[in-house]
Protein backbone atom coordinates (compact mmCIF):
# COMPACT_ATOMS: atom_id res chain seq x y z
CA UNK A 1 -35.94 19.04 4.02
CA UNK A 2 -36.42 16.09 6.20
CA UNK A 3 -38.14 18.26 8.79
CA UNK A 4 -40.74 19.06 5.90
CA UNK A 5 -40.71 15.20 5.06
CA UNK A 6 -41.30 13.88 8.23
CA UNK A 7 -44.08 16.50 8.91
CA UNK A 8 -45.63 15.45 5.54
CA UNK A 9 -45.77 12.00 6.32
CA UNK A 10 -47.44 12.64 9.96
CA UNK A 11 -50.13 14.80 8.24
CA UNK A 12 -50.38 12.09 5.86
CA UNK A 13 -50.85 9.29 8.87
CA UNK A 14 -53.70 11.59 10.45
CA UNK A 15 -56.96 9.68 8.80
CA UNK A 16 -55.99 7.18 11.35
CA UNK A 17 -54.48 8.37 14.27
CA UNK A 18 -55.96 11.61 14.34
CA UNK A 19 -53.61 14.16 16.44
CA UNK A 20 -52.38 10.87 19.13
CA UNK A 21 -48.12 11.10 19.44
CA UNK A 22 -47.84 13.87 17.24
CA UNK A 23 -44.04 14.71 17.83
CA UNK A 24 -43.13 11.31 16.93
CA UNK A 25 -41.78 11.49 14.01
CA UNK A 26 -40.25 14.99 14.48
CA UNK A 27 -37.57 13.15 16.55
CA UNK A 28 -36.24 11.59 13.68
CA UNK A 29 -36.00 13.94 11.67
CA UNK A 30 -33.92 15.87 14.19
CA UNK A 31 -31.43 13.32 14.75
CA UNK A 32 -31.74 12.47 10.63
CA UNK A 33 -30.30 16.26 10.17
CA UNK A 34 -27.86 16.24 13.24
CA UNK A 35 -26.09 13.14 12.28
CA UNK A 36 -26.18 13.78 8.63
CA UNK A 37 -25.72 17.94 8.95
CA UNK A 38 -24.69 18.83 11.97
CA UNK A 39 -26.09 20.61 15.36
CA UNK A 40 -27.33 23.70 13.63
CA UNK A 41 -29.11 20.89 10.67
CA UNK A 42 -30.68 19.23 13.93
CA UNK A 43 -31.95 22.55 15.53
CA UNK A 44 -33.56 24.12 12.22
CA UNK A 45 -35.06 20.40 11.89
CA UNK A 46 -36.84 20.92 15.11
CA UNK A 47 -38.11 24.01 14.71
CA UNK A 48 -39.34 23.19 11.35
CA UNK A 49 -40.90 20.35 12.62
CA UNK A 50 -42.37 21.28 15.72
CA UNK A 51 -44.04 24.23 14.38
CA UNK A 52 -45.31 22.22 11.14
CA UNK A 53 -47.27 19.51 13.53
CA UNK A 54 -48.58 22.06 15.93
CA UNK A 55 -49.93 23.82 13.32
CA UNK A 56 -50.71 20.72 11.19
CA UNK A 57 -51.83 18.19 13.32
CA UNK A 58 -52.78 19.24 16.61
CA UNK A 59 -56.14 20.64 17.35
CA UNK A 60 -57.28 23.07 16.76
CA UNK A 61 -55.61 21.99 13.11
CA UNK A 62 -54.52 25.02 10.36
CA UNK A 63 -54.53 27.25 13.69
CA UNK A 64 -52.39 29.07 16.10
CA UNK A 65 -54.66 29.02 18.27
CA UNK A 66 -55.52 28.25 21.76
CA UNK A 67 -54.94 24.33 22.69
CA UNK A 68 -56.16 22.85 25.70
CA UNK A 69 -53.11 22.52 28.66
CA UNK A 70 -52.44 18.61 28.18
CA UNK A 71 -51.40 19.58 24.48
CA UNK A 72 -48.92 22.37 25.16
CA UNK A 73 -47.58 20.09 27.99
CA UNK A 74 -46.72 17.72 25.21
CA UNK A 75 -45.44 20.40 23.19
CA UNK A 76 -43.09 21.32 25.98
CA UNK A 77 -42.21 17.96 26.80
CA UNK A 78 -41.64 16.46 23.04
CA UNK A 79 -38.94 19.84 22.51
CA UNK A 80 -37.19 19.42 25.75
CA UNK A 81 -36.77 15.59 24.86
CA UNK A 82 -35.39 16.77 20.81
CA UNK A 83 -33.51 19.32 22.65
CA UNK A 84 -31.69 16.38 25.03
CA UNK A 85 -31.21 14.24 21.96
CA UNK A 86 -29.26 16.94 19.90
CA UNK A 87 -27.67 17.77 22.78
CA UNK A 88 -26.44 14.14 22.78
CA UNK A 89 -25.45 13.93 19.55
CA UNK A 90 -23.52 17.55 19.41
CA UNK A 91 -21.17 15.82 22.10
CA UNK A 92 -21.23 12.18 20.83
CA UNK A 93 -19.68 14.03 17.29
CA UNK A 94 -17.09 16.32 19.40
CA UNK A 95 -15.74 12.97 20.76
CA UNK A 96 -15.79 11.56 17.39
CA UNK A 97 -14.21 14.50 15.63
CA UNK A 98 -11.43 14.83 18.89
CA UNK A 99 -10.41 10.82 17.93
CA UNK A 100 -10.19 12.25 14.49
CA UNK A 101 -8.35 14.80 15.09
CA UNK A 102 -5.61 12.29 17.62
CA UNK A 103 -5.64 9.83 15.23
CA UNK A 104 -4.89 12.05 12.56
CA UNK A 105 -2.07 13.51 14.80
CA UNK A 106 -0.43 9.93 15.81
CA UNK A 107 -0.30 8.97 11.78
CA UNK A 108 1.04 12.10 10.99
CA UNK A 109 3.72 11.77 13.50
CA UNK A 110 4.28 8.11 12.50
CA UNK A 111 4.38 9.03 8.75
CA UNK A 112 7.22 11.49 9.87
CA UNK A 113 9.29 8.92 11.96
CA UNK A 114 9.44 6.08 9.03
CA UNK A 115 10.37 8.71 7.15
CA UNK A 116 13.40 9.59 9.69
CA UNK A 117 13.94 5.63 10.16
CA UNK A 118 14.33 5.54 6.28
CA UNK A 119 16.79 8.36 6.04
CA UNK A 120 19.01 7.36 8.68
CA UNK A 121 18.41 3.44 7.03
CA UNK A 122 19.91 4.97 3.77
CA UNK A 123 22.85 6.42 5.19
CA UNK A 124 23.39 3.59 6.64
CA UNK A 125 23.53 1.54 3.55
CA UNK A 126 25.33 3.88 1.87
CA UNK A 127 28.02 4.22 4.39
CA UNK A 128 28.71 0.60 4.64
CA UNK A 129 28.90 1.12 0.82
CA UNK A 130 31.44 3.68 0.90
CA UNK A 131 33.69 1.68 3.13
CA UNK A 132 33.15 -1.31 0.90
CA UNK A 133 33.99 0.19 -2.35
CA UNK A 134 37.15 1.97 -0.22
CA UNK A 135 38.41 -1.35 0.78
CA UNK A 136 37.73 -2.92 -2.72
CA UNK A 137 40.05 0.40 -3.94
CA UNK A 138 42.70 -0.40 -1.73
CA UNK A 139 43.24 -4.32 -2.53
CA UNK A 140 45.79 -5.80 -3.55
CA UNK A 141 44.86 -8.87 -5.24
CA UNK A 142 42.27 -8.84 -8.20
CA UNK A 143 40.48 -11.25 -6.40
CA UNK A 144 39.69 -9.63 -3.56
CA UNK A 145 38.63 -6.29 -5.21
CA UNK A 146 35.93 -8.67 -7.14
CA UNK A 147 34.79 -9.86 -4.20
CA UNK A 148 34.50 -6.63 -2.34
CA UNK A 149 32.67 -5.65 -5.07
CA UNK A 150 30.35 -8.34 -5.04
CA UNK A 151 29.34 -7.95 -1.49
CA UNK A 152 28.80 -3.73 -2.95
CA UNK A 153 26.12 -4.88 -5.15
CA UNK A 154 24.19 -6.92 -3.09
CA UNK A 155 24.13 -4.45 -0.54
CA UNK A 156 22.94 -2.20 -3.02
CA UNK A 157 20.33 -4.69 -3.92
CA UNK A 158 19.21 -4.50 -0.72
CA UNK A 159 19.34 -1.34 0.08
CA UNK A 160 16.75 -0.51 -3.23
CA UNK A 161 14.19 -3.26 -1.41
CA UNK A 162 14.20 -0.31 1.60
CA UNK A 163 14.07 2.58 -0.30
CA UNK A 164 10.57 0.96 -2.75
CA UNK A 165 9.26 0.31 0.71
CA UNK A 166 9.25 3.87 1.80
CA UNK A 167 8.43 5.08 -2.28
CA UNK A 168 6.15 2.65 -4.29
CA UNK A 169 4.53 0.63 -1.83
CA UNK A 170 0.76 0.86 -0.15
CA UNK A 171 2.63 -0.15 2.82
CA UNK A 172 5.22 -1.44 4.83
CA UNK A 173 4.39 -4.94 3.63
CA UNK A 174 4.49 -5.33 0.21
CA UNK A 175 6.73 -3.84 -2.71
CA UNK A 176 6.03 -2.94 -6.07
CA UNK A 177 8.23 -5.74 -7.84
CA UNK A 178 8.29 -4.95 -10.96
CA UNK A 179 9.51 -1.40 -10.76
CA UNK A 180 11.87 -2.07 -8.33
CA UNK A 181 13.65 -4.96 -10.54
CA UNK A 182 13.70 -2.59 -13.39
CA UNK A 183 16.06 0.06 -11.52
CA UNK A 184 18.28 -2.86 -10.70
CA UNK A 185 18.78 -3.88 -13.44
CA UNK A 186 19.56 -0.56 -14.76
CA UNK A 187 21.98 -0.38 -12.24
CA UNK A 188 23.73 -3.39 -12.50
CA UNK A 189 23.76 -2.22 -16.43
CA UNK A 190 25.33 0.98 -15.54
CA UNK A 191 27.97 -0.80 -13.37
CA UNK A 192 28.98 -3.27 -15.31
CA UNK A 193 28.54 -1.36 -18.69
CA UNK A 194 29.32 -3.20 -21.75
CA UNK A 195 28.40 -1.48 -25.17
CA UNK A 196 28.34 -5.02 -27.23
CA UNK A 197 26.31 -6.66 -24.41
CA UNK A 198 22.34 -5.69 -24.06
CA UNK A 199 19.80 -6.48 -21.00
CA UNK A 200 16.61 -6.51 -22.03
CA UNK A 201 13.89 -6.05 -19.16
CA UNK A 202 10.34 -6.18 -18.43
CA UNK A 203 8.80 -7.65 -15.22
CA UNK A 204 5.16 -7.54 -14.22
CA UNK A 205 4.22 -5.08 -12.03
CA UNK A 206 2.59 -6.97 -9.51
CA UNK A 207 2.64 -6.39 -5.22
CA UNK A 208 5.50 -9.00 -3.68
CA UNK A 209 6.46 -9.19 0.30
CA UNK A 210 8.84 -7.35 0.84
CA UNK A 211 11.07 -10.56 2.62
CA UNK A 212 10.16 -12.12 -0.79
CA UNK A 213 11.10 -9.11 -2.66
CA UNK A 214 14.89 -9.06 -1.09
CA UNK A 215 15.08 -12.47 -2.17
CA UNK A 216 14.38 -11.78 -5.96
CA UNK A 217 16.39 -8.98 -5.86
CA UNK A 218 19.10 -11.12 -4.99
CA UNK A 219 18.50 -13.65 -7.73
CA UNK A 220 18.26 -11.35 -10.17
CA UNK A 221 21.56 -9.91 -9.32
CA UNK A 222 23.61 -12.75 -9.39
CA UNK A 223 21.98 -14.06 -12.25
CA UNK A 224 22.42 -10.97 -14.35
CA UNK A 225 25.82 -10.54 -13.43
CA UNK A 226 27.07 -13.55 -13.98
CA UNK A 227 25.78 -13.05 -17.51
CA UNK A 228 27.68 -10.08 -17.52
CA UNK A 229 30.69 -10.96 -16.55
CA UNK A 230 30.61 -14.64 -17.79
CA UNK A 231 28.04 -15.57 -20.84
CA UNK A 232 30.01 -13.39 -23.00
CA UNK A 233 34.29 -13.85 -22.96
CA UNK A 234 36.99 -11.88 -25.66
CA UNK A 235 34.44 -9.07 -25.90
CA UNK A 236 31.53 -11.13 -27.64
CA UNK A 237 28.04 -9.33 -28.03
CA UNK A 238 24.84 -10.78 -27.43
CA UNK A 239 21.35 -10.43 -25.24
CA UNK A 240 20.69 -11.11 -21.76
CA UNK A 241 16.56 -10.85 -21.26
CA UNK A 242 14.96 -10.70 -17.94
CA UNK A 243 11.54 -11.43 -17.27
CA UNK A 244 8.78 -11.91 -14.33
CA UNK A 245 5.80 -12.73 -14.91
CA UNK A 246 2.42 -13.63 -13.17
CA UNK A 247 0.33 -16.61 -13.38
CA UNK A 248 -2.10 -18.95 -11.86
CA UNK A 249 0.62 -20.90 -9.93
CA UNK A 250 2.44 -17.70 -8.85
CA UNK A 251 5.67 -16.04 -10.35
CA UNK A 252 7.89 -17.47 -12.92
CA UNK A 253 11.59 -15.49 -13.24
CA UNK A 254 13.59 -16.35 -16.40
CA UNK A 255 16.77 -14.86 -16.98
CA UNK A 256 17.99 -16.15 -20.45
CA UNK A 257 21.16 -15.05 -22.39
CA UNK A 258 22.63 -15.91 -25.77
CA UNK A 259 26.49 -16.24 -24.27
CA UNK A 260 28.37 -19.52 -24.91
CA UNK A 261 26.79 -21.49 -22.02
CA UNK A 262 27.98 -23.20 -18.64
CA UNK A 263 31.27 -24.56 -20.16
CA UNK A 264 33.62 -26.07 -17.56
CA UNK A 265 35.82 -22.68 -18.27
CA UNK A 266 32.95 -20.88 -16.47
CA UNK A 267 31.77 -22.38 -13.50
CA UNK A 268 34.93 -22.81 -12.09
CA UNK A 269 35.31 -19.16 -11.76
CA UNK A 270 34.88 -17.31 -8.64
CA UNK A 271 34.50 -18.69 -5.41
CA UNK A 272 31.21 -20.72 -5.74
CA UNK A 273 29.22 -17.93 -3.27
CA UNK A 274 27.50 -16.68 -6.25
CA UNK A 275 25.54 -20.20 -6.51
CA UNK A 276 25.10 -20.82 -3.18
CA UNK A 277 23.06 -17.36 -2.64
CA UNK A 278 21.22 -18.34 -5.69
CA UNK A 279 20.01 -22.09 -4.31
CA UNK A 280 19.50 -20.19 -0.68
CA UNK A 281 17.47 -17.81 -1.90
CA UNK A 282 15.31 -20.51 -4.06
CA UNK A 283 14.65 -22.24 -1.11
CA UNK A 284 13.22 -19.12 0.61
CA UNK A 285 11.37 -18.97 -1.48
CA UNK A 286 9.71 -22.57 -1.56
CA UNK A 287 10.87 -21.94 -5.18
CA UNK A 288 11.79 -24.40 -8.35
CA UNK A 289 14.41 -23.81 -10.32
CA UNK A 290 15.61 -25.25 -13.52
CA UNK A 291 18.82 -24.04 -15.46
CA UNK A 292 19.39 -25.37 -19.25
CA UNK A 293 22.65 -24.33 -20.90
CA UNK A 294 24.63 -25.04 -24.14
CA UNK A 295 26.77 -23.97 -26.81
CA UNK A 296 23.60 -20.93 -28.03
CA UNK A 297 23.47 -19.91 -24.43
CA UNK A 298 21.75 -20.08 -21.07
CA UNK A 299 18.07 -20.19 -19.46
CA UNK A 300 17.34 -20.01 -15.41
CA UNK A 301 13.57 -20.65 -15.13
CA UNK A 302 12.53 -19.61 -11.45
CA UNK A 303 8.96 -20.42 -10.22
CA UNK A 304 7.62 -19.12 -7.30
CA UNK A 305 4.27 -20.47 -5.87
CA UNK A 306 1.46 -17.89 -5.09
CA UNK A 307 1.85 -18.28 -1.44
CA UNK A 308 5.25 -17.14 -1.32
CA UNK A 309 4.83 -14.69 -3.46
C-alpha cells in the first residue's frame, strides 16, 4: 500500500519534473513498510515500487522496454541503495527486539526476587509474631501479657503495610490506603471482638507512601483500640466510626466513638506508650491533630497535608 502510494504520487509529480530522481520517493516507502511492517513489508515495498516507476515514469513510459544505459545504471544504483537501507533497518530492529527481549528477562527476574524478598519478609513478621504472642502466653502478670500484646498488633500493622506493597500497589512506592486500613480494622475487630461494640469503616481509596502509610496504620491502631478497650467499660455498647478522607489540603483521619469520653479513670491506664506513638507518628507526618472528648464520647480529627500524603 504505501509502495502503490508513493508511486502514485511520483506519477502525479511528473508534469514537472518529468522522469529526473525517479526512485526518490520509493525510498520512503521502503523504510515506511520496514519500520512499520517489518523486513519482508520493506522488500515487497521495493519491488512494488521499483517496478511501478520504471514502468511509470521512466522513459520509455507504459513500457518494458529498452532504456538507454544511464537509466538502468540508476535503476541499479537506486535498488542497491533500498537494499542497504533495509538492510539497516532489519539489524537496527534485531538490536531493538534483543534489548526487548533482556529487558524483559531482567524484570522478569526482578518481579521473581521481590516476590522471594516478600515471602521470606512475611515469615519474618510472622515469626517474630509467634514468639511474641508465646511470650505474652507465658506471663505472669496481666500487665505484661497486655503489653506483649500490644507490641503483636503493631507488628501486625506493619507487617499488612508490606504485604499491600507486594498486592495492591502500582509499585514499590505507594500503597493503596484505603483498602489496606479496611483489613486492619477488620482485624483489630476480630481480635478484640466485642458483640455490643461496632466499628464502622470506610476510608477513601486513594495512593499514600508507603513510609506515610505505616504511619496511619499505626494511628489507626492505637486509636481504634483504645476505643476498644477503653470508650466502652462494664460491657456498654456503642459505635466507634473510622474515616479517611481526601481533600484539597490533603487527608483528614477521624476516629470518633460514642464511649463515655477521656475521664481521668481512662487515661491513666496503661503505660502512656499508646499516646506517645500517636503524637510521634503525627509529627511524621507534618500532621495536626485535635482530640475533643466528653461525657457522649470521643473525636480524634487527624489532618495530613497533601505533601505528606
Amino acid at each position: 500500500m504505501l509502495a502503490l502510494l508513493f508511486g502514485l504520487v511520483r506519477i502525479a509529480l511528473v508534469p514537472w519534473t518529468d522522469d529526473a530522481a525517479p526512485f526518490a520517493l520509493v525510498f520512503v516507502s521502503v523504510v515506511a513498510a520496514a519500520v512499520l511492517g517489518g523486513w519482508r513489508s520493506g522488500l515487497i515495498a521495493l519491488v512494488i515500487g521499483q517496478a511501478l516507476v520504471w514502468f511509470v515514469v521512466v522513459h520509455p513510459q507504459w513500457s518494458w522496454g529498452p532504456a538507454d544505459p544511464a537509466q538502468l545504471g540508476g535503476l541499479v544504483i537506486a535498488t542497491f541503495g533500498e537494499l542497504v537501507a533495509l538492510a539497516i533497518i532489519i539489524l537496527y530492529q534485531r538490536e531493538v527486539d534483543r534489548g526487548r527481549a533482556e529487558r524483559e528477562g531482567q524484570m522478569d527476574l526482578l518481579q521473581k526476587a521481590l516476590a522471594e524478598i516478600d515471602h521470606r519478609t512475611s515469615n519474618n513478621y510472622q515469626a517474630v509474631l509467634a514468639l511474641i504472642l508465646a511470650q505474652a502466653k507465658s506471663a505472669q502478670g496481666e500487665a505484661v501479657k497486655e503489653a506483649l500484646q500490644q507490641v503483636a498488633d503493631r507488628i501486625r500493622a506493619i507487617a499488612a503495610v508490606s504485604a499491600k506493597l507486594a498486592l495492591a500497589s502500582p509499585n514499590l512506592e505507594e500503597v493503596r490506603i484505603g483498602e489496606h486500613l479496611g483489613d486492619l480494622c477488620k482485624q483489630i475487630e476480630q481480635g478484640l471482638s466485642r458483640p455490643e461494640v461496632r466499628l464502622n469503616c470506610h476510608f477513601d481509596d486513594v495512593l499514600v507512601p508507603a513510609e506515610d502509610t505505616v504511619c496511619m496504620s499505626i494511628l489507626v491502631n492505637e486509636l481504634v483500640t483504645n476505643a476498644l478497650k477503653h470508650a466502652f467499660p462494664d460491657g456498654r455498647s456503642g459505635t466507634i466510626t473510622a474515616t479517611l478522607s481526601a481533600n484539597r489540603g490533603g487527608l483528614e483521619l477521624v476516629i470518633a466513638d460514642d464511649g463515655v469520653g477521656m475521664s481521668a479513670a481512662s487515661r491513666s491506664r496503661g503505660t502512656g506508650l499508646g499516646q506517645r506513638l500517636i503524637q510521634t507518628f503525627v509529627k511524621r507526618l507534618r500532621a495536626k491533630h485535635q482530640v475533643s472528648s466528653n461525657e457522649n464520647g470521643t473525636r480524634h480529627r487527624i489532618q495530613i497535608p497533601a505533601h505528606a500524603a
